[in-house]
Protein backbone atom coordinates (compact mmCIF):
# COMPACT_ATOMS: atom_id res chain seq x y z
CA UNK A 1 68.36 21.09 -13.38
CA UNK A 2 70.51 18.07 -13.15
CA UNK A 3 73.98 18.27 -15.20
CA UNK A 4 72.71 15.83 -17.73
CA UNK A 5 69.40 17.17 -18.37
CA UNK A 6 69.20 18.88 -21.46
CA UNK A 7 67.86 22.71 -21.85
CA UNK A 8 66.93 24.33 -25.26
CA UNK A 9 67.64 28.06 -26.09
CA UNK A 10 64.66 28.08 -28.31
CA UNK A 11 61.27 27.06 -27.16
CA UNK A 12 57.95 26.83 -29.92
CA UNK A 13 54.55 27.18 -29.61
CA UNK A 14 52.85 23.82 -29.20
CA UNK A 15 51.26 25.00 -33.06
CA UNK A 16 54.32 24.68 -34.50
CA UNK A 17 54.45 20.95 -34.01
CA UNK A 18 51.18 20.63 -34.83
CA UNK A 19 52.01 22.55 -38.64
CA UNK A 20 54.28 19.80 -39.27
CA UNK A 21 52.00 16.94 -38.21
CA UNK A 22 49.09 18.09 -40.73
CA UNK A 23 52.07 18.45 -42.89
CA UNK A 24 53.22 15.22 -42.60
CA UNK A 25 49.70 13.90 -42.88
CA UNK A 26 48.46 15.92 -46.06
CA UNK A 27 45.99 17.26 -43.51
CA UNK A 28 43.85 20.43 -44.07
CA UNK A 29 42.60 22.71 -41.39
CA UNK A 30 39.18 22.13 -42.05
CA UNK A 31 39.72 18.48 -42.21
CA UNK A 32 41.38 18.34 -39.29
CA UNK A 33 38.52 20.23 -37.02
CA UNK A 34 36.14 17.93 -37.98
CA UNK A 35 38.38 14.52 -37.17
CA UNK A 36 39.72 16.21 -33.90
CA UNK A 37 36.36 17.75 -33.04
CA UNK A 38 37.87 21.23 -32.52
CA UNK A 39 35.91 23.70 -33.38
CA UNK A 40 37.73 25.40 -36.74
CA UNK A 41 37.86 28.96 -35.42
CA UNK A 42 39.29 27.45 -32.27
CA UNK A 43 41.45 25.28 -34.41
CA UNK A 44 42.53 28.62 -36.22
CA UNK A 45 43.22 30.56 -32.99
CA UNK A 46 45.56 28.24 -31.88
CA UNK A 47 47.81 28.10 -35.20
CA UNK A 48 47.85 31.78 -34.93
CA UNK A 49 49.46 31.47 -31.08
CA UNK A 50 46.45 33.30 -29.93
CA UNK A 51 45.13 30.87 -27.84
CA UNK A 52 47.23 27.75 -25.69
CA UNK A 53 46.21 24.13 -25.25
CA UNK A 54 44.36 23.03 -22.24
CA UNK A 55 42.82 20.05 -21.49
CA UNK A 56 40.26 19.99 -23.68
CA UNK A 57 42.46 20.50 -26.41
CA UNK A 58 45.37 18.13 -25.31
CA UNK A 59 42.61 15.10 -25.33
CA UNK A 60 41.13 16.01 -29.04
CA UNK A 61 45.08 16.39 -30.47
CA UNK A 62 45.90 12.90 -28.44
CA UNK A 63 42.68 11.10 -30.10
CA UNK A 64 43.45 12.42 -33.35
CA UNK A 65 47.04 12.37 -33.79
CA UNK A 66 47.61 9.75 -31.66
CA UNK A 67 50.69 11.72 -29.55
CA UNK A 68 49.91 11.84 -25.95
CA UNK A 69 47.90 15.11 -24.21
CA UNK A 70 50.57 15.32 -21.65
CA UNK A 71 53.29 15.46 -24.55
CA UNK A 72 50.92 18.70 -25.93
CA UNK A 73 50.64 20.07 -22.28
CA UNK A 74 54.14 19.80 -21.89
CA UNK A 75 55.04 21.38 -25.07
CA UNK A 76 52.78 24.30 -23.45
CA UNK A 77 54.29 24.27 -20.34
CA UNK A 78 58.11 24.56 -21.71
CA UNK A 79 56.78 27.26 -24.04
CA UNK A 80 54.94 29.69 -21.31
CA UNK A 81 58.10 28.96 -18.78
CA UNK A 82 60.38 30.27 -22.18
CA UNK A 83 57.80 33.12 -22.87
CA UNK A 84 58.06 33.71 -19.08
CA UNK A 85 61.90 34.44 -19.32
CA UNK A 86 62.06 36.96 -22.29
């Protein structure tokens, strides 16, 4: 890690972020599945931290919330490498 670089002490689940975007949009659940084209019970899984984001996943939440898949595979990444630590 270079001396600049900044490290967090806390790390979310890539869910979290997505709570506060439907938040911030008024958006249901339900609503959400069918404009992201995940399947609800996936959609569900993942707000629940039982499932992670992969690919698939990362290129729906892009299209529909217009945030980058890399920023959602990232916010995976940094969250297995924290869950990898405990």
């Amino acid at each position: 890690m270079k001396n600049n670089e900044y490290k967090a002490n806390i790390v979310f689940h890539p869910s979290e972020t997505l709570k506060e975007k439907l938040n911030e949009l008024n958006y249901s659940l339900e609503y959400f599945s069918q404009i992201s084209d995940i399947d609800l019970d996936t959609l569900k899984k993942f707000m629940c931290q039982k499932i992670d984001i992969d690919k698939d996943i990362a290129k729906k939440l892009e299209k529909s919330t217009k945030i980058s898949g890399r920023f959602w595979l990232n916010l995976q990444k940094l969250y297995d490498e924290y869950k990898s630590k405990k």
